[in-house]
N, C-alpha and C. Protein backbone atom coordinates (compact mmCIF):
# COMPACT_ATOMS: atom_id res chain seq x y z
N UNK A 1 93.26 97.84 110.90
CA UNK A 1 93.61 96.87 111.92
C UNK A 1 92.44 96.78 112.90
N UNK A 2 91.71 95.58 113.13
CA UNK A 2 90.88 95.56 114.18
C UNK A 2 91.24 95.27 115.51
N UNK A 3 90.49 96.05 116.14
CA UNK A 3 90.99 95.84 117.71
C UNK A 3 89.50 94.96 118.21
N UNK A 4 90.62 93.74 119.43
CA UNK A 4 89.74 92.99 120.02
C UNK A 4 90.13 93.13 121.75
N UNK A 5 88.89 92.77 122.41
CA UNK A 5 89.00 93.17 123.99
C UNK A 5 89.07 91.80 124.66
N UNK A 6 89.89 91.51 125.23
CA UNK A 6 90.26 89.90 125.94
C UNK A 6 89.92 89.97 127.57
N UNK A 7 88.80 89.12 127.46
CA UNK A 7 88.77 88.91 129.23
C UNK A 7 89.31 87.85 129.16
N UNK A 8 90.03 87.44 129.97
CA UNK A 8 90.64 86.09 130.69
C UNK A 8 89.91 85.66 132.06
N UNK A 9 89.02 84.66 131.31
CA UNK A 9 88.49 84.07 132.80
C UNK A 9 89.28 83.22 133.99
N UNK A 10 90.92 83.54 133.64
CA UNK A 10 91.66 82.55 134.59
C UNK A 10 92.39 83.85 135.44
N UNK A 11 91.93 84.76 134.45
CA UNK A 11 92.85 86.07 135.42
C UNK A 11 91.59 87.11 136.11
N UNK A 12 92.67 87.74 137.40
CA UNK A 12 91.93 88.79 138.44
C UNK A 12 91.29 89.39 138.01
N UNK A 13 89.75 89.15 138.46
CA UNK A 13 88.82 90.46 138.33
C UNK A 13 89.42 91.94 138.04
N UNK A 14 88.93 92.56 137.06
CA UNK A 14 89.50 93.73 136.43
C UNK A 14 88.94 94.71 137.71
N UNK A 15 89.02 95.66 138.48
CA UNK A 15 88.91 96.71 139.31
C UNK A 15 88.44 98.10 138.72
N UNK A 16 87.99 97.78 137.36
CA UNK A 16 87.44 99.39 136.75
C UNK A 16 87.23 98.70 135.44
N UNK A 17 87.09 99.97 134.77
CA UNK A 17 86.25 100.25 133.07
C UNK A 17 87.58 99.84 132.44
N UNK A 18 88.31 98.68 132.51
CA UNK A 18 89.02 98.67 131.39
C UNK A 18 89.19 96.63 131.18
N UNK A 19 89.64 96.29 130.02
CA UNK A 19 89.76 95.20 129.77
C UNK A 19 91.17 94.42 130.16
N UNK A 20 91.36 93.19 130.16
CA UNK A 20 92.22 92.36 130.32
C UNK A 20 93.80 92.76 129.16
N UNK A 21 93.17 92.78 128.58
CA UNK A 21 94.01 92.39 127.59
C UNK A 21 93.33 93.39 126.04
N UNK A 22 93.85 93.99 125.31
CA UNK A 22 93.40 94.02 123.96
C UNK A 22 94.54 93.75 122.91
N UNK A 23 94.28 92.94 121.71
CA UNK A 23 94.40 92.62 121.00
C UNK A 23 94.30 93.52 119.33
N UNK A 24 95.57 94.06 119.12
CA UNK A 24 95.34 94.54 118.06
C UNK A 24 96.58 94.13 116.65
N UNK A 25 95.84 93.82 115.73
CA UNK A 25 96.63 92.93 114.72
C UNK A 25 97.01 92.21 115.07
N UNK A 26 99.01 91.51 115.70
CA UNK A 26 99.71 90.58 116.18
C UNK A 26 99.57 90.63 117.37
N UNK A 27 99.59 91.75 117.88
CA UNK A 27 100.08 92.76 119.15
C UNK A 27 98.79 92.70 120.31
N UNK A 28 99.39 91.96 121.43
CA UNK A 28 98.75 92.40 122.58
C UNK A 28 99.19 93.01 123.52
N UNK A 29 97.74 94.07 124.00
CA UNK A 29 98.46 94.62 125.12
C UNK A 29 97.88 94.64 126.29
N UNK A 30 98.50 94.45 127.32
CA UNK A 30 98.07 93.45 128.47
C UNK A 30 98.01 94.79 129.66
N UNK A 31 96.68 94.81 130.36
CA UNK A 31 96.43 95.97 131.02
C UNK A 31 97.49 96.00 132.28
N UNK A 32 97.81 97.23 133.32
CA UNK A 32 98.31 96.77 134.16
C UNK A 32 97.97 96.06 135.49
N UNK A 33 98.75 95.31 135.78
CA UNK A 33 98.58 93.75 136.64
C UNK A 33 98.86 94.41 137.95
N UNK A 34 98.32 94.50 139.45
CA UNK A 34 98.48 94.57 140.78
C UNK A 34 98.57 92.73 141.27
N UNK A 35 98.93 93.19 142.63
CA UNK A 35 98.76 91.84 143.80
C UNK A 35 97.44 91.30 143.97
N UNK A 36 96.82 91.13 143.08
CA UNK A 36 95.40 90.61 143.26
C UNK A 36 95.06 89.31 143.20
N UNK A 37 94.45 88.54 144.28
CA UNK A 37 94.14 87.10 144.04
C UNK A 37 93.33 86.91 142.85
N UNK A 38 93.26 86.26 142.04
CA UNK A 38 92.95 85.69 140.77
C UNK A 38 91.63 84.78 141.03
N UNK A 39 91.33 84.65 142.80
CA UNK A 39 89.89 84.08 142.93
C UNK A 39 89.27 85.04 143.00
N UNK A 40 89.38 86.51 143.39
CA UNK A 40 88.29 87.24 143.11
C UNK A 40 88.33 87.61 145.03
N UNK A 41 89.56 87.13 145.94
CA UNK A 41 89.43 87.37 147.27
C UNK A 41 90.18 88.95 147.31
N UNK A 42 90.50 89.00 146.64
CA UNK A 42 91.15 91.30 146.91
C UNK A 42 92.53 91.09 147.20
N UNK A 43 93.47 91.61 147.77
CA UNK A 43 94.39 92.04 147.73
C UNK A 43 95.52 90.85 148.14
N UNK A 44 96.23 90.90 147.38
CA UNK A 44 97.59 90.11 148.02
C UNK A 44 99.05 90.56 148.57
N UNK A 45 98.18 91.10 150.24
CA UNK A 45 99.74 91.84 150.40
C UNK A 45 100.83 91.00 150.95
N UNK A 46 102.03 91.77 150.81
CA UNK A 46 103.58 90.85 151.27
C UNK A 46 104.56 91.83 151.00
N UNK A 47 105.47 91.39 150.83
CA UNK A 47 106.90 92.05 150.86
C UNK A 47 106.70 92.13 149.26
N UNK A 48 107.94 92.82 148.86
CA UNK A 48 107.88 93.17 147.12
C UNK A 48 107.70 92.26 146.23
N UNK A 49 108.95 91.04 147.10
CA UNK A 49 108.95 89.62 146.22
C UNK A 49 107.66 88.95 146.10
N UNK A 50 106.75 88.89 147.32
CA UNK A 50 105.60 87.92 147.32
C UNK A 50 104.87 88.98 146.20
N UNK A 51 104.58 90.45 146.39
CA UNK A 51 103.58 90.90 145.47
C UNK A 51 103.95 90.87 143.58
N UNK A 52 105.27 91.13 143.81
CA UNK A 52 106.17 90.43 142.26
C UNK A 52 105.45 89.61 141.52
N UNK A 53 105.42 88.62 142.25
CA UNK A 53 105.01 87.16 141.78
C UNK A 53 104.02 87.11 141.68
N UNK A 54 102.90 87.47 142.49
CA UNK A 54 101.30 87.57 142.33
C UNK A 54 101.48 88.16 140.85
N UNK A 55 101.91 89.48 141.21
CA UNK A 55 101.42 90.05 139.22
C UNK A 55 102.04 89.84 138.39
N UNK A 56 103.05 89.22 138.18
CA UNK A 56 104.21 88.17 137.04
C UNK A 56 103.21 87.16 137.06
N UNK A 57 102.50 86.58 138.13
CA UNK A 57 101.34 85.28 137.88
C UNK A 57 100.47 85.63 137.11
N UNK A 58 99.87 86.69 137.48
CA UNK A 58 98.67 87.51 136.92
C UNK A 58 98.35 87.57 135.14
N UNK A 59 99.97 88.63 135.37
CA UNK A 59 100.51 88.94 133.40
C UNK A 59 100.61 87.47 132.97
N UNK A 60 101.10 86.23 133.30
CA UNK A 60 101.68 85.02 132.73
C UNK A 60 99.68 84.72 132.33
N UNK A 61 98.89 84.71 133.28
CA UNK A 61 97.64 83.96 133.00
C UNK A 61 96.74 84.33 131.78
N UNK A 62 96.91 85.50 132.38
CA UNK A 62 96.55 86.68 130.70
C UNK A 62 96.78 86.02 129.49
N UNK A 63 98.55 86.31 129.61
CA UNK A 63 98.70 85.91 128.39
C UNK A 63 98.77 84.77 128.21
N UNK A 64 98.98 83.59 128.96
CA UNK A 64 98.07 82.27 128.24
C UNK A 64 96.42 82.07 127.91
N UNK A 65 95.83 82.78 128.36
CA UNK A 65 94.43 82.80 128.35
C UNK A 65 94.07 83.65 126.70
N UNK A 66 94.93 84.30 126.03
CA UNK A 66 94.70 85.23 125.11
C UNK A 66 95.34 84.69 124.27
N UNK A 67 96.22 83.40 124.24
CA UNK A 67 97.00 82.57 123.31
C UNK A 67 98.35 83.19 123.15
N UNK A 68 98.76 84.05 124.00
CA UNK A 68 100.09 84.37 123.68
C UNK A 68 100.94 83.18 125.06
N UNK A 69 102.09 84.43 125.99
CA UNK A 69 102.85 83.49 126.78
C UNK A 69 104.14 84.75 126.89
N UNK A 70 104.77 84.27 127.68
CA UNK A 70 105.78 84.99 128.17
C UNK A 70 106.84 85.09 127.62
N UNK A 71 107.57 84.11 126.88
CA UNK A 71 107.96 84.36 125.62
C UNK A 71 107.90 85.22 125.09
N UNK A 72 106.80 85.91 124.50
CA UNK A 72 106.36 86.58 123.24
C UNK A 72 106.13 87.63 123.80
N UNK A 73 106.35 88.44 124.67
CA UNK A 73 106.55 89.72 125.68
C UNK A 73 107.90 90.13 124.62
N UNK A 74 107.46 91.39 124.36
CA UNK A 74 108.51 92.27 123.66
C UNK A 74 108.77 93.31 124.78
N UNK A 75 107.22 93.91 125.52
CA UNK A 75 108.01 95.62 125.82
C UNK A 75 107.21 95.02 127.43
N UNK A 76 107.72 95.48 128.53
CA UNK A 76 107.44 95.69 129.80
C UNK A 76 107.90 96.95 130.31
N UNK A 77 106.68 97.34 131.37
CA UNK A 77 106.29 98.62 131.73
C UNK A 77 106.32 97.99 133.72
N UNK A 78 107.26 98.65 134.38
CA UNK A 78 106.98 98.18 135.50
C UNK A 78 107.00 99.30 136.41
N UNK A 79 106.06 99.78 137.17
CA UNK A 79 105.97 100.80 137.96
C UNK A 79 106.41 100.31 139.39
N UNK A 80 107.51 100.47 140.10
CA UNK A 80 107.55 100.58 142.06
C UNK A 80 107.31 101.93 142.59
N UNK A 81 106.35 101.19 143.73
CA UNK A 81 106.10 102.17 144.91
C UNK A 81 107.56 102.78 145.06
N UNK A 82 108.64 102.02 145.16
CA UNK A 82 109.91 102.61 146.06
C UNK A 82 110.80 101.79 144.81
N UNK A 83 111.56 102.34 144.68
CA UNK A 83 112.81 102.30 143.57
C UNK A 83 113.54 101.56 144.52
N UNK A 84 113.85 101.77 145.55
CA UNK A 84 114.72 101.05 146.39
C UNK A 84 114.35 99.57 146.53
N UNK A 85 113.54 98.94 145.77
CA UNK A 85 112.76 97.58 146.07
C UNK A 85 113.07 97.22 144.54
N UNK A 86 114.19 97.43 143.51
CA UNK A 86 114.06 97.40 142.57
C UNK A 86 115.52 96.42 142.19
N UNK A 87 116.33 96.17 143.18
CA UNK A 87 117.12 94.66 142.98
C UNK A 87 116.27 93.46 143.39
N UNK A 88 115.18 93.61 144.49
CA UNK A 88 114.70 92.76 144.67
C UNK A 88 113.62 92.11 143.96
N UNK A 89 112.63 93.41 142.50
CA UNK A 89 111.91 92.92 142.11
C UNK A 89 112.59 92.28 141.17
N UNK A 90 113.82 92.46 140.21
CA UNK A 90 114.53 92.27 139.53
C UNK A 90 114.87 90.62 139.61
N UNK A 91 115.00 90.66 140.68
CA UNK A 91 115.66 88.71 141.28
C UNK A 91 114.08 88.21 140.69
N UNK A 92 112.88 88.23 141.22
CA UNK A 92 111.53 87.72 140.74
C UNK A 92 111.19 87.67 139.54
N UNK A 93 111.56 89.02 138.81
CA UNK A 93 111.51 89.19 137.35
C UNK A 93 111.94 88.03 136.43
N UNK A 94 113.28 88.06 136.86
CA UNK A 94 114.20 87.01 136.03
C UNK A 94 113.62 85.54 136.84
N UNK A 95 113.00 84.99 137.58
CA UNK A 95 112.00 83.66 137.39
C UNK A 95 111.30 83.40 136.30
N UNK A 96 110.19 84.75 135.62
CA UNK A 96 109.34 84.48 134.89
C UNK A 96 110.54 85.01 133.55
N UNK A 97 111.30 85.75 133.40
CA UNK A 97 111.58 86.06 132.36
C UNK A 97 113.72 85.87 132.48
N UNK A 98 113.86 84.35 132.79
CA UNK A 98 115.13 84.02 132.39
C UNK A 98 116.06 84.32 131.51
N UNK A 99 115.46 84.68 130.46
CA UNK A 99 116.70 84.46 129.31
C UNK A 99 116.00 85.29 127.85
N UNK A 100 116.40 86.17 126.83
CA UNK A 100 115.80 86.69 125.79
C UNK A 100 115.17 88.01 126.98
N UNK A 101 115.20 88.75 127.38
CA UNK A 101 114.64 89.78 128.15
C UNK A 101 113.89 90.35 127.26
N UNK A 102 113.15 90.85 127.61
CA UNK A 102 111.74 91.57 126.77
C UNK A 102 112.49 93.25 126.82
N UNK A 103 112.29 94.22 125.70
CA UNK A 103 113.15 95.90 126.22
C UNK A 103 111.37 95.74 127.67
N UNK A 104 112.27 97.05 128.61
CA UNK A 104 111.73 97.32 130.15
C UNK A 104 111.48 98.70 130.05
N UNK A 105 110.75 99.36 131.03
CA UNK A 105 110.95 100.43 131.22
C UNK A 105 110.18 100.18 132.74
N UNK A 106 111.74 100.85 133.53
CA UNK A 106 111.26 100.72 135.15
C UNK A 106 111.17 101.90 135.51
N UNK A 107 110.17 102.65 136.25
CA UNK A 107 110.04 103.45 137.23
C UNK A 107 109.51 103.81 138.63
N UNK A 108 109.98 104.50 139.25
CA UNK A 108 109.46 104.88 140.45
C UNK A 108 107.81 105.68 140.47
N UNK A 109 106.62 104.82 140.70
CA UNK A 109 105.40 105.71 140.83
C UNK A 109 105.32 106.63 142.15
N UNK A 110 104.38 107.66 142.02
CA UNK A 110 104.02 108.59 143.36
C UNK A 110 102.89 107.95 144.15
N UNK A 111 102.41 107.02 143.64
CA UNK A 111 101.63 106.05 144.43
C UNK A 111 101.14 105.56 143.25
N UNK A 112 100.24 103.77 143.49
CA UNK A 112 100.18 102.72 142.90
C UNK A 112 98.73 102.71 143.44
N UNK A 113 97.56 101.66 142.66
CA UNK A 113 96.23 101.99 142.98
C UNK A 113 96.67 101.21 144.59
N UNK A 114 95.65 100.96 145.35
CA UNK A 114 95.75 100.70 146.52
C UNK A 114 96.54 100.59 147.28
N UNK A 115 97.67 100.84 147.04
CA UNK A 115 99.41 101.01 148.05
C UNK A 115 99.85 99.96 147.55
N UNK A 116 99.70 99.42 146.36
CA UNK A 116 100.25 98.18 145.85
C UNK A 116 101.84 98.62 146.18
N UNK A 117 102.82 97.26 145.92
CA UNK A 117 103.97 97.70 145.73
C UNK A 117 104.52 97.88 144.67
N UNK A 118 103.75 97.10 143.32
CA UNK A 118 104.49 97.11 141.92
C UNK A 118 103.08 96.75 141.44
N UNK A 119 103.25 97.28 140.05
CA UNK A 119 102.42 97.20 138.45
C UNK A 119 103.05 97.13 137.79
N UNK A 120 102.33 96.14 136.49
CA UNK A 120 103.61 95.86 135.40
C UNK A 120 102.02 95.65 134.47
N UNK A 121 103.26 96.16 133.72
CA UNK A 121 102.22 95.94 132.11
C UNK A 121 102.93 95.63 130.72
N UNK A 122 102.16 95.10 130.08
CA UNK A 122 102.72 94.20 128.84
C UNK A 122 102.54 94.66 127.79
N UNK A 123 103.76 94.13 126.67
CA UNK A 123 102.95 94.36 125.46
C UNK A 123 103.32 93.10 124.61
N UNK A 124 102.73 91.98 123.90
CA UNK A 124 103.28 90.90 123.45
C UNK A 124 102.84 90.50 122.06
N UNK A 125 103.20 89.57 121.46
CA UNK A 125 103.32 88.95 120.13
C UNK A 125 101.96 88.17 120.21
N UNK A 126 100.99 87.99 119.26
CA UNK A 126 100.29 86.51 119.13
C UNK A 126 100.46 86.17 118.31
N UNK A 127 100.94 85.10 118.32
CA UNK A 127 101.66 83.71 117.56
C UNK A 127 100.65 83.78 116.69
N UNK A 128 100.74 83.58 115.44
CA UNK A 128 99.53 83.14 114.26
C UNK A 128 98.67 83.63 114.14
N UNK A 129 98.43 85.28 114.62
CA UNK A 129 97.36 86.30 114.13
C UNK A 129 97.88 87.17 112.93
């Protein structure tokens, strides 16, 4: 199975030694996503919901940029600063991911890179590989 490394030039500057996205056989897997503006301006802080959405934006750009889509999300990985912020990321969640739920795995981190409030990471289908 060859593995391929996906930058997405529509998604946030990567913050270290690792790639966007890699691509192996069907299967992508989509690095984890912070509150980061996607112009390359640094941090997008807010309440849980506003930073939610930044990186649900983030993961969505990825994976259109790599030919997949949100849809095709099988496994999600979502790390909170505070567990207690975890009905509210839940309400945001279900915007980008309505209906067919992808399996989850939620936990509470001991800290997040820059005091983020949430990271989420993907793992998805590409259509016609």
């Amino acid at each position: 199975m060859d593995k391929r490394c996906i930058f997405s030039p529509n998604g946030a500057p990567a913050a270290g030694p690792y790639s966007h996205a890699v691509a192996a056989g069907n299967l992508l897997f989509v690095s984890g996503q912070v509150s980061v503006a996607r112009d390359g301006s640094g941090p997008v802080r807010g309440t849980i919901q506003e930073e939610a959405r930044q990186v649900l934006g983030n993961l969505k750009v990825i994976l259109d940029d790599a030919g997949s889509g949100m849809e095709h999300v099988v496994k999600v990985t979502a790390f909170l600063a505070d567990m207690s912020h975890f009905a509210a990321f839940n309400e945001v969640y279900k915007e980008f991911f309505p209906a067919e739920f992808p399996a989850r795995t939620c936990v509470q981190a001991g800290r997040l890179p820059l005091d983020f409030l949430v990271e989420v990471e993907a793992v998805a289908v590409l259509p016609g590989a």
